[in-house]
Protein backbone atom coordinates (compact mmCIF):
# COMPACT_ATOMS: atom_id res chain seq x y z
CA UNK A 1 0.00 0.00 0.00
CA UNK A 2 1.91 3.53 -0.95
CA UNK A 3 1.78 6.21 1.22
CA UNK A 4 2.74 9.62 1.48
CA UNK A 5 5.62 11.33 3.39
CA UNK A 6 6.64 15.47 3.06
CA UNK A 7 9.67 16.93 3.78
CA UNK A 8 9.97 21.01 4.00
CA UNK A 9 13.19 22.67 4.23
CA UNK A 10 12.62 25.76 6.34
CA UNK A 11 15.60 27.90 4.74
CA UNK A 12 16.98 31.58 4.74
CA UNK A 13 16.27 32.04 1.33
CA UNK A 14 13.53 29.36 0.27
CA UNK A 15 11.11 27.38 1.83
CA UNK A 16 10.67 23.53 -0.06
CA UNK A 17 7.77 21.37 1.00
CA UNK A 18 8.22 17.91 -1.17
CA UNK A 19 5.38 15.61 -1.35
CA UNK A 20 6.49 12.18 -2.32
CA UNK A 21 4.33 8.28 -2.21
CA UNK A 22 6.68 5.63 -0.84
CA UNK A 23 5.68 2.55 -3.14
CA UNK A 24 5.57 -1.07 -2.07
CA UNK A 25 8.42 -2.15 -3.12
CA UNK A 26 10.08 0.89 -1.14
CA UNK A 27 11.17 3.55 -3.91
CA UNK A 28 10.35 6.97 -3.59
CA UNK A 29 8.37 9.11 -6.46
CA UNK A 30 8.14 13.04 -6.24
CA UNK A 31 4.51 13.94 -6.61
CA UNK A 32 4.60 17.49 -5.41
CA UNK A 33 6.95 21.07 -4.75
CA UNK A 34 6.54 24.43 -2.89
CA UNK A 35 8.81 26.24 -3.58
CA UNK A 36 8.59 30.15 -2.17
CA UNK A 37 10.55 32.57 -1.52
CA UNK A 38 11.95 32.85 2.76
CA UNK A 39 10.16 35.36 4.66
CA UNK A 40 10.35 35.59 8.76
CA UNK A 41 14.09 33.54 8.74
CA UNK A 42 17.39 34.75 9.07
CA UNK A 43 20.32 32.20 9.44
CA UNK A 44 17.94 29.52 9.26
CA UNK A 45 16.35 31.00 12.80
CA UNK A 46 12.44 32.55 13.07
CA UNK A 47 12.43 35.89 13.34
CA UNK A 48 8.83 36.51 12.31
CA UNK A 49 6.53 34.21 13.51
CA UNK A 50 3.81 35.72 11.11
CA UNK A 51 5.72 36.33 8.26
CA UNK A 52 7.03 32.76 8.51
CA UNK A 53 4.27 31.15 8.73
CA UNK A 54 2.95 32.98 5.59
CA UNK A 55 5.85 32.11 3.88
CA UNK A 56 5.28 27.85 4.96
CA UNK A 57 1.74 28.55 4.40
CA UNK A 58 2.18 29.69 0.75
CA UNK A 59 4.69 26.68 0.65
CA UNK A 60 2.46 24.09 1.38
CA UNK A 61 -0.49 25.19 -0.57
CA UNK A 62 1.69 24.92 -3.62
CA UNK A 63 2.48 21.29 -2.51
CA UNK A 64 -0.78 20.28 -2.41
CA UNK A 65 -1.93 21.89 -5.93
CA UNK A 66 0.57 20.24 -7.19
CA UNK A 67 0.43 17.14 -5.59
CA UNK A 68 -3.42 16.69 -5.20
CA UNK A 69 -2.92 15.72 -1.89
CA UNK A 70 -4.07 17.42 1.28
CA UNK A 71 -0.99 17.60 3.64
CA UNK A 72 -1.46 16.94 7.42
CA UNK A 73 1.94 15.95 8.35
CA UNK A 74 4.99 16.26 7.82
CA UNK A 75 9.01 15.93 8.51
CA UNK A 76 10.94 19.77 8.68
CA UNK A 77 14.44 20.51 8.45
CA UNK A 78 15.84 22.50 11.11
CA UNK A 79 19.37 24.62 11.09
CA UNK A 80 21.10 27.54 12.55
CA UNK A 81 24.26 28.04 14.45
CA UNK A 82 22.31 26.76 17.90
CA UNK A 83 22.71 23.15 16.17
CA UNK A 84 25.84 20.99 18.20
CA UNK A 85 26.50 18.17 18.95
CA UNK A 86 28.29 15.09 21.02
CA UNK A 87 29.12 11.36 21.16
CA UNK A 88 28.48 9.84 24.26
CA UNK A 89 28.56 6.32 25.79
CA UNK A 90 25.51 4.08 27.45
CA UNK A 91 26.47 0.75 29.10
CA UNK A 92 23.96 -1.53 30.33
CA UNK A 93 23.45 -5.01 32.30
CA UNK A 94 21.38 -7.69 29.76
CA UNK A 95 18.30 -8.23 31.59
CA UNK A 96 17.68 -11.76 30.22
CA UNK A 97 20.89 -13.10 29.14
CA UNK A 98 19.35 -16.87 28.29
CA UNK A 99 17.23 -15.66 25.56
CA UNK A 100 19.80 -12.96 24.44
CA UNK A 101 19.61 -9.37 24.59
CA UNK A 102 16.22 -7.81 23.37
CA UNK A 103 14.92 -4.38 21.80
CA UNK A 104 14.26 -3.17 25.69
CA UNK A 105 18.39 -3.88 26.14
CA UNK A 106 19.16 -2.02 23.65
CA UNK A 107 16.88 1.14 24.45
CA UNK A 108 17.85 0.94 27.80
CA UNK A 109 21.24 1.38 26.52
CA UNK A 110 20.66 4.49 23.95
CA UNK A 111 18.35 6.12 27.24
CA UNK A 112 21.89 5.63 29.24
CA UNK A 113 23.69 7.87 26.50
CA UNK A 114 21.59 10.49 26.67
CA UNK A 115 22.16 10.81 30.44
CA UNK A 116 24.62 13.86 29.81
CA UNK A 117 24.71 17.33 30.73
CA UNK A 118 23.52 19.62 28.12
CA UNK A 119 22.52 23.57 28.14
CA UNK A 120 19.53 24.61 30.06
CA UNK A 121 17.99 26.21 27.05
CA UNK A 122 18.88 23.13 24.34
CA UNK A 123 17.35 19.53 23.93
CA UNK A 124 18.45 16.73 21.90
CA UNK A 125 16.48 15.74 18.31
CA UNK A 126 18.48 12.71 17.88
CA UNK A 127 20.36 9.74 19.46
CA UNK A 128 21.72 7.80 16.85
CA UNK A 129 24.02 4.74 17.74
CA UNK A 130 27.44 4.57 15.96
CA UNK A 131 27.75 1.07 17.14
CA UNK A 132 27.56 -1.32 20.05
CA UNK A 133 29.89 -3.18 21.91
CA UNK A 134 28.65 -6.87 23.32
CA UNK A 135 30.78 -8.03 26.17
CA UNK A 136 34.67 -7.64 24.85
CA UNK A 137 33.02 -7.86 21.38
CA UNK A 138 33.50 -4.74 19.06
CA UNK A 139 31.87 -3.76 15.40
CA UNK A 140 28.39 -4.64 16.53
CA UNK A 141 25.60 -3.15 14.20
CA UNK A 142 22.41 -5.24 15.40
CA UNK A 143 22.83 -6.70 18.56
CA UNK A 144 19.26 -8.24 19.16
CA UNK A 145 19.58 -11.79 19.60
CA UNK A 146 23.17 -11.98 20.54
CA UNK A 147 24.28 -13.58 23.57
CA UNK A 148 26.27 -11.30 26.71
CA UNK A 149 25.92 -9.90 29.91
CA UNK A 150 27.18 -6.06 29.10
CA UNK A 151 25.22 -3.88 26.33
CA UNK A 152 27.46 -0.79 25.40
CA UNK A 153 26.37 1.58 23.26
CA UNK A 154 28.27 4.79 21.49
CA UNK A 155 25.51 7.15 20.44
CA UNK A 156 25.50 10.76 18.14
CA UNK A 157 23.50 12.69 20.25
CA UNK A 158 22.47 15.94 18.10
CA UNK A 159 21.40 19.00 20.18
CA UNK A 160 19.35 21.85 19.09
CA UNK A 161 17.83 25.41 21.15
CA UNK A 162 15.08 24.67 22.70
CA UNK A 163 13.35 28.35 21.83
CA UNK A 164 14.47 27.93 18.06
CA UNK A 165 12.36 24.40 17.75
CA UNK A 166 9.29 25.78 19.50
CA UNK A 167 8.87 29.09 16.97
CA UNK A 168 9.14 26.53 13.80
CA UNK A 169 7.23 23.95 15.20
CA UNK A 170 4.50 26.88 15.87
CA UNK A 171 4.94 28.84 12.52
CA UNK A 172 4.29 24.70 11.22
CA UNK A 173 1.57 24.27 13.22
CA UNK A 174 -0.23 27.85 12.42
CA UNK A 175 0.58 26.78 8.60
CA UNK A 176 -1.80 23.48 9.48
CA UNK A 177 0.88 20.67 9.86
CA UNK A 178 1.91 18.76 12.33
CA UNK A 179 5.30 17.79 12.69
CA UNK A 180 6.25 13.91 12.76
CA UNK A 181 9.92 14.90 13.29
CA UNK A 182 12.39 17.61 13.65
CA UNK A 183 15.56 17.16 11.58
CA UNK A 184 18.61 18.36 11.78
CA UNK A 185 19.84 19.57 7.97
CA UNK A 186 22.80 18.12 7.36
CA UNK A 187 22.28 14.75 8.20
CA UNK A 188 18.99 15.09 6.14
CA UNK A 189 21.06 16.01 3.12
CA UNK A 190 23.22 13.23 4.09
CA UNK A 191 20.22 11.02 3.32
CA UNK A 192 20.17 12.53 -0.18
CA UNK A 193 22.80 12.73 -1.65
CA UNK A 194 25.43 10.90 -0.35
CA UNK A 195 26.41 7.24 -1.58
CA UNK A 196 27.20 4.11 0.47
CA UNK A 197 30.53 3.88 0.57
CA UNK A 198 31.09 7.38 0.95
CA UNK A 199 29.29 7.14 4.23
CA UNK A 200 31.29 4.09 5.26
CA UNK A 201 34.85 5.21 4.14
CA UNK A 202 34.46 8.30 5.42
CA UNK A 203 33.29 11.54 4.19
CA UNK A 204 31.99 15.37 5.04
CA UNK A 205 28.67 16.89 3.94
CA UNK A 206 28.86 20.86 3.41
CA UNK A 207 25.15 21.95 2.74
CA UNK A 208 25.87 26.03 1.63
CA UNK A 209 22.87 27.49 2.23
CA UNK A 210 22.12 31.25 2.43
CA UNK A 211 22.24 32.00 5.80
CA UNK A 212 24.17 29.05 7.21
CA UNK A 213 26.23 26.00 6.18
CA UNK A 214 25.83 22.47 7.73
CA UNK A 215 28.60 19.81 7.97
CA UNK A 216 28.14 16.80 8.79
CA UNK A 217 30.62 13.94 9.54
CA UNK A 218 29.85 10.44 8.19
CA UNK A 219 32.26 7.27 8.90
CA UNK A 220 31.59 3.19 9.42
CA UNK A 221 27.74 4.15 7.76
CA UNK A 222 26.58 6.75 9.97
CA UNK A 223 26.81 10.06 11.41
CA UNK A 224 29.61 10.84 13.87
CA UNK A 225 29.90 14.75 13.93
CA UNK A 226 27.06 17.66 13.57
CA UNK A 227 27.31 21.45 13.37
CA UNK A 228 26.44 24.40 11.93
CA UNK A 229 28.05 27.68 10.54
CA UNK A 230 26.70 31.22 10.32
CA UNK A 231 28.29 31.63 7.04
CA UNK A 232 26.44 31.16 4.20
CA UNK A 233 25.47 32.10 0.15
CA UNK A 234 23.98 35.60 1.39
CA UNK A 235 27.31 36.54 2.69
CA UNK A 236 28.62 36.50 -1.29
CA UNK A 237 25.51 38.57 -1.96
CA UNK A 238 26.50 41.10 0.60
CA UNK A 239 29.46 41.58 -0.57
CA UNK A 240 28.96 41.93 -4.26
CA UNK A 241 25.77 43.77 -3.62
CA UNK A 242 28.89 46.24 -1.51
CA UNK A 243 31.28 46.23 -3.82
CA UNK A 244 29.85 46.60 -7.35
CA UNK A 245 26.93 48.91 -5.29
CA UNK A 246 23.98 47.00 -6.18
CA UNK A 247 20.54 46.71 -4.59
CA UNK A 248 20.63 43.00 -2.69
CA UNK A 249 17.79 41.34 -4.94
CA UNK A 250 20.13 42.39 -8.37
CA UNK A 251 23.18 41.16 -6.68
CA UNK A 252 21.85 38.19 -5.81
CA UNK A 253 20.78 37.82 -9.97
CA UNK A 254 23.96 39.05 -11.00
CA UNK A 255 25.83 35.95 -8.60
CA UNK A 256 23.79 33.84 -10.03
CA UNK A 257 23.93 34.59 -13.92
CA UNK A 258 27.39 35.76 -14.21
CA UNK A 259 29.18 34.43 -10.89
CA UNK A 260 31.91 32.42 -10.70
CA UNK A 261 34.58 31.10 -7.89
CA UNK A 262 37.92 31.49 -9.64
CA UNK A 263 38.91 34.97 -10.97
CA UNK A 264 41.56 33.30 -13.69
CA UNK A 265 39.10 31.39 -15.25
CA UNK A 266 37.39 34.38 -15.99
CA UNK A 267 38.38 36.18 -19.59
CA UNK A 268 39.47 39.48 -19.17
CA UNK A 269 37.53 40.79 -21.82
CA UNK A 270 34.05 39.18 -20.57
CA UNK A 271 31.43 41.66 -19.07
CA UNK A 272 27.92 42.38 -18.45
CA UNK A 273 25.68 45.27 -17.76
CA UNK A 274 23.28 45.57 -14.60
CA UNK A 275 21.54 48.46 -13.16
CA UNK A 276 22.77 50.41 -10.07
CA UNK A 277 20.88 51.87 -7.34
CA UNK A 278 19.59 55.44 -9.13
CA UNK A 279 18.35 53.44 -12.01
CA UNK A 280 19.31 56.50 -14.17
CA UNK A 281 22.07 54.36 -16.08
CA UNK A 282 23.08 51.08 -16.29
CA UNK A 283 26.68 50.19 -15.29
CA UNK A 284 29.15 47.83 -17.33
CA UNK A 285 31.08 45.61 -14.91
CA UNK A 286 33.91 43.46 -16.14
CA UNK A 287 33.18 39.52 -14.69
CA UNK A 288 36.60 38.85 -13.23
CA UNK A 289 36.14 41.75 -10.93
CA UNK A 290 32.90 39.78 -9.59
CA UNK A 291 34.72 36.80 -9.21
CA UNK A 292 37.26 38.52 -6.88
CA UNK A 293 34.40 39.50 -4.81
CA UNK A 294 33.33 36.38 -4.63
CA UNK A 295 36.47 34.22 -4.80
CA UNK A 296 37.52 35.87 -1.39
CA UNK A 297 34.05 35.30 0.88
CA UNK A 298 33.79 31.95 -1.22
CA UNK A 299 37.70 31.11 0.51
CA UNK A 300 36.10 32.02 3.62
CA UNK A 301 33.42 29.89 4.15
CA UNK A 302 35.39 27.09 2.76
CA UNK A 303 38.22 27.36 5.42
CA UNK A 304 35.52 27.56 8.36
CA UNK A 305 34.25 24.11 7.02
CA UNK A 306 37.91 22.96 6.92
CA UNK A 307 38.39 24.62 10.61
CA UNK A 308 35.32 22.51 11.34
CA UNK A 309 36.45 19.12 10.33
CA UNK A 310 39.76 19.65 12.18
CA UNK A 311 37.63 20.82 15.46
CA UNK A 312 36.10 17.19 15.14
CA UNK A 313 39.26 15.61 15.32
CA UNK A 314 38.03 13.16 12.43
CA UNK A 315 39.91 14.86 9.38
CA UNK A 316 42.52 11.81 8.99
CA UNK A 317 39.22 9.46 8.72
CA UNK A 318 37.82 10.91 5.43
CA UNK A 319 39.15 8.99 2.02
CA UNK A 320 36.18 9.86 0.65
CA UNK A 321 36.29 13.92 0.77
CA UNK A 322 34.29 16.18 1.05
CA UNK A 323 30.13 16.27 -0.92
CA UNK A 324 28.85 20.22 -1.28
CA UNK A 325 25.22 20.83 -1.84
CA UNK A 326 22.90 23.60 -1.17
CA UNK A 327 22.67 26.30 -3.99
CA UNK A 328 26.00 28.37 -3.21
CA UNK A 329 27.58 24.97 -3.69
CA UNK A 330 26.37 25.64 -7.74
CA UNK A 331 28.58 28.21 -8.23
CA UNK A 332 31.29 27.53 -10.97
CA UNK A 333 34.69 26.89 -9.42
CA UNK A 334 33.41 25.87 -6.16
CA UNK A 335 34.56 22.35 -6.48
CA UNK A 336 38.01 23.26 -7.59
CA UNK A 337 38.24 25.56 -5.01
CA UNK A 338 37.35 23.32 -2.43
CA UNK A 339 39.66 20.96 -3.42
CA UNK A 340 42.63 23.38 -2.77
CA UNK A 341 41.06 24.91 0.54
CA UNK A 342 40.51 21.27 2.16
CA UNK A 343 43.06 19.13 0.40
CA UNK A 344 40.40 16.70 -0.08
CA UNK A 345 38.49 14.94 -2.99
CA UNK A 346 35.30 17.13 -3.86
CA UNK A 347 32.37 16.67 -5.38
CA UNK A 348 29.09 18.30 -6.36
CA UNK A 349 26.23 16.01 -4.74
CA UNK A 350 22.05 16.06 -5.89
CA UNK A 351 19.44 14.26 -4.56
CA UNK A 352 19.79 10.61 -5.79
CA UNK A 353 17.37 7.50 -6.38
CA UNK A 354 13.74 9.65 -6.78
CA UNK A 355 11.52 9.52 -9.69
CA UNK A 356 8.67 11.38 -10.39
CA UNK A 357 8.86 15.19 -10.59
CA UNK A 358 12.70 14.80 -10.81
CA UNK A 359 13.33 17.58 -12.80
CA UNK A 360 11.99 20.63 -10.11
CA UNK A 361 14.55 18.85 -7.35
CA UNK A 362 17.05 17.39 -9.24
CA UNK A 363 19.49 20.19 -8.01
CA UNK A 364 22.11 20.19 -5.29
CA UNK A 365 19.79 23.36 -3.68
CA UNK A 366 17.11 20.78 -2.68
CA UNK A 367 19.34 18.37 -0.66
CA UNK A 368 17.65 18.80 2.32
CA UNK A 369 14.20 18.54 1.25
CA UNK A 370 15.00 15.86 -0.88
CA UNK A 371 16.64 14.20 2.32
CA UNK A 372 13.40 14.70 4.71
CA UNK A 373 11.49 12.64 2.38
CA UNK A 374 13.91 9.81 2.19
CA UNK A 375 14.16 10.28 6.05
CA UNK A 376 10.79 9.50 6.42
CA UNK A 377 10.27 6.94 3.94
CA UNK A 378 12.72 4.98 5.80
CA UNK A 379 12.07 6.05 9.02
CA UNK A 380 10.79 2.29 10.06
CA UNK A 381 13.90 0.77 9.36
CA UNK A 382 16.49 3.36 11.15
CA UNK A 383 18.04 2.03 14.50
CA UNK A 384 17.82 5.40 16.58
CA UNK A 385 16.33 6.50 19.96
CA UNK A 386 14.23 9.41 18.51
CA UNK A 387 13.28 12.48 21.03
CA UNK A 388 11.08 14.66 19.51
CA UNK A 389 9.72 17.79 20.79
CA UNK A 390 5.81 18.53 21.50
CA UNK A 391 4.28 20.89 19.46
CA UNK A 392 2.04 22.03 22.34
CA UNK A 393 5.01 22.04 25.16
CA UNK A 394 8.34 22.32 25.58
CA UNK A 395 8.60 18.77 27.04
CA UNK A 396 10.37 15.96 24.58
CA UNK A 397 9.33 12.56 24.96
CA UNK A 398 11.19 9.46 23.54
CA UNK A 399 10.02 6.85 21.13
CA UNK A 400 11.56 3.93 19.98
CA UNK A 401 11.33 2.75 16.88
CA UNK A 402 10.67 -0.97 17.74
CA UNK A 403 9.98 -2.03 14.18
CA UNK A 404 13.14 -2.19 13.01
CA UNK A 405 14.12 -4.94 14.86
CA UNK A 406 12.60 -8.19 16.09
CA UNK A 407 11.60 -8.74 19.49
């Protein structure tokens, strides 16, 4: 029986709600897109509840024309620079060790992980394990049914502000949806884009949005290392719209028409015309000197990504490089770029494995959204304690998702 699962990506500059069926045998078709412009955000924060939840409203009532479904639920990508996170340990005593350790064991063991200290004012959206430990025995993926007498569990615990996830889950809620689950960006680009062994070898996801950039650490298949920077695609904007003195909506055309990363591949003689701020003349501007602008902020956010991965202490466990996505991520010269700024492989990463509307997502700028649906379609078969917050309260409660494994 199919059924339906939506994703929105709540961004700075756009707001994506993706309808998609989940078919029986498990693949995911693209039925329906929102796309609107952001209002109410500003580094992927709420800043206007009302003008938000226009924005999501507008967003979701494109979704539905398109996909002649009427939403109700749905899974929503959440970022900003509030977004941390930690690995932390839960050891446990197998409660019947005849019959082998059960589901219970092993959610006894993820609830011991998240028994750490975190900031008054934050709560944790996700408790993934990275891998158990049965007895002396290491490597463990699935321990249900194995035979020991000590559970241990290393977790990703991924922490988000408390006030942040009650304004979206509100501006949601006024828009008419309720939330199944809170995600945190980059891991639910991860989801999209990346491949298999990437994830298992070892490899970093940079999401550049507009008002923030998410990296997120993947190694052995899952995530080991979340966070967000407050450096984004609107920064380059800024600074063009500063330096060639252009209103923000025309620099943000001119970036994307005629922008590119590296200056020298540029030709000298190349320009284009765009109108300044009196509107009483246009003003010829010769391309190189718009790839200068945005060669230097482009370096920037680059090395705080790099800064990032050394932070985690993980940079000597990534063979596999580094995946951009997100729509700054487009720009020509990026990759080459960030192969001399990280002294890494790099590649440009889309959403993979969707049919349907494939065409209106089929873009590295719709990695998240593209991620929140594959999230959910698969959300039976992930091994994670999930705490979710209430729409209604600022309590979280934990569910486990027993039906991934027997018991």
């Amino acid at each position: 029986m199919e059924r339906t699962v939506v994703g929105i990506d709540v961004g700075s500059n756009k707001i994506c709600t993706l309808v998609g069926e989940v078919r029986d045998d498990g693949d995911l078709r693209v039925v329906g897109v929102g796309l609107v412009p952001s209002r109410g955000l500003r580094k992927g924060v709420v800043v206007n509840v009302e003008e938000a939840t226009a924005a999501l409203s507008a967003s979701i009532a494109e979704a539905e024309r398109t996909s002649g479904y009427k939403l109700e639920r749905a899974y929503v990508g959440i970022s900003g620079e509030h977004i941390s996170s930690l690995n932390s340990q839960g050891v446990v005593g197998v409660s019947h060790r005849r019959s082998g350790i059960t589901v219970d064991d092993v959610e006894r063991a993820l609830d011991a992980a998240c028994a750490v200290t975190v900031p008054h004012n934050h709560e944790v959206i996700h408790v993934i394990p990275r891998g158990y430990v049965v007895d002396d025995q290491n490597g463990v993926q699935d321990p249900v049914g194995m035979y020991g007498f000590r559970l241990e569990v290393e977790a990703h615990l991924v922490t988000a502000s408390s006030t942040a996830i009650q304004n979206l889950l509100k501006c949601v809620g006024q828009a008419g949806l309720e939330v199944d689950e809170v995600v945190a960006a980059g891991i639910a680009a991860g989801d999209a884009v990346l491949e298999e062994t990437e994830r298992d070898m070892g490899v970093v996801l940079a999401d550049i949005g507009a008002g923030t950039t998410d990296v997120a650490i993947f190694i052995d298949g899952t995530v080991w290392h979340t966070v967000t920077l407050g450096i984004g695609g609107a920064y380059i904007t800024q600074d063009v719209a500063i330096g060639l003195r252009l209103p923000p909506t025309v620099a943000e055309e001119v970036k994307i028409e005629h922008g590119h990363v590296l200056p020298d591949k540029v030709g000298s003689e190349e320009v284009f015309t765009v109108a300044s701020f009196d509107d009483r003349a246009s003003q010829e501007v010769a391309r190189w000197k718009l790839a200068s602008i945005i060669q230097a902020r482009a370096e920037e956010i680059l090395s705080m990504v790099n800064k990032a991965v050394k932070r985690s202490g993980y940079d000597g466990l990534l063979p596999a490089g580094v995946v951009l996505c997100g729509g700054t991520a487009q720009l020509p010269g990026m990759r080459t770029l960030g192969r001399e700024v990280l002294g890494l492989p790099v590649r440009l990463g889309g959403p993979q494995n969707l049919h349907g509307l494939v065409d209106a997502v089929d873009n590295p700028a719709h990695a998240v959204g593209a991620g929140l649906m594959t999230w959910g379609s698969t959300e039976e078969a992930r091994p994670q304690l999930k705490v979710r917050p209430g729409p209604s309260s600022g309590k979280r409660f934990l569910r486990w998702l027993r039906a991934f494994l027997p018991g």
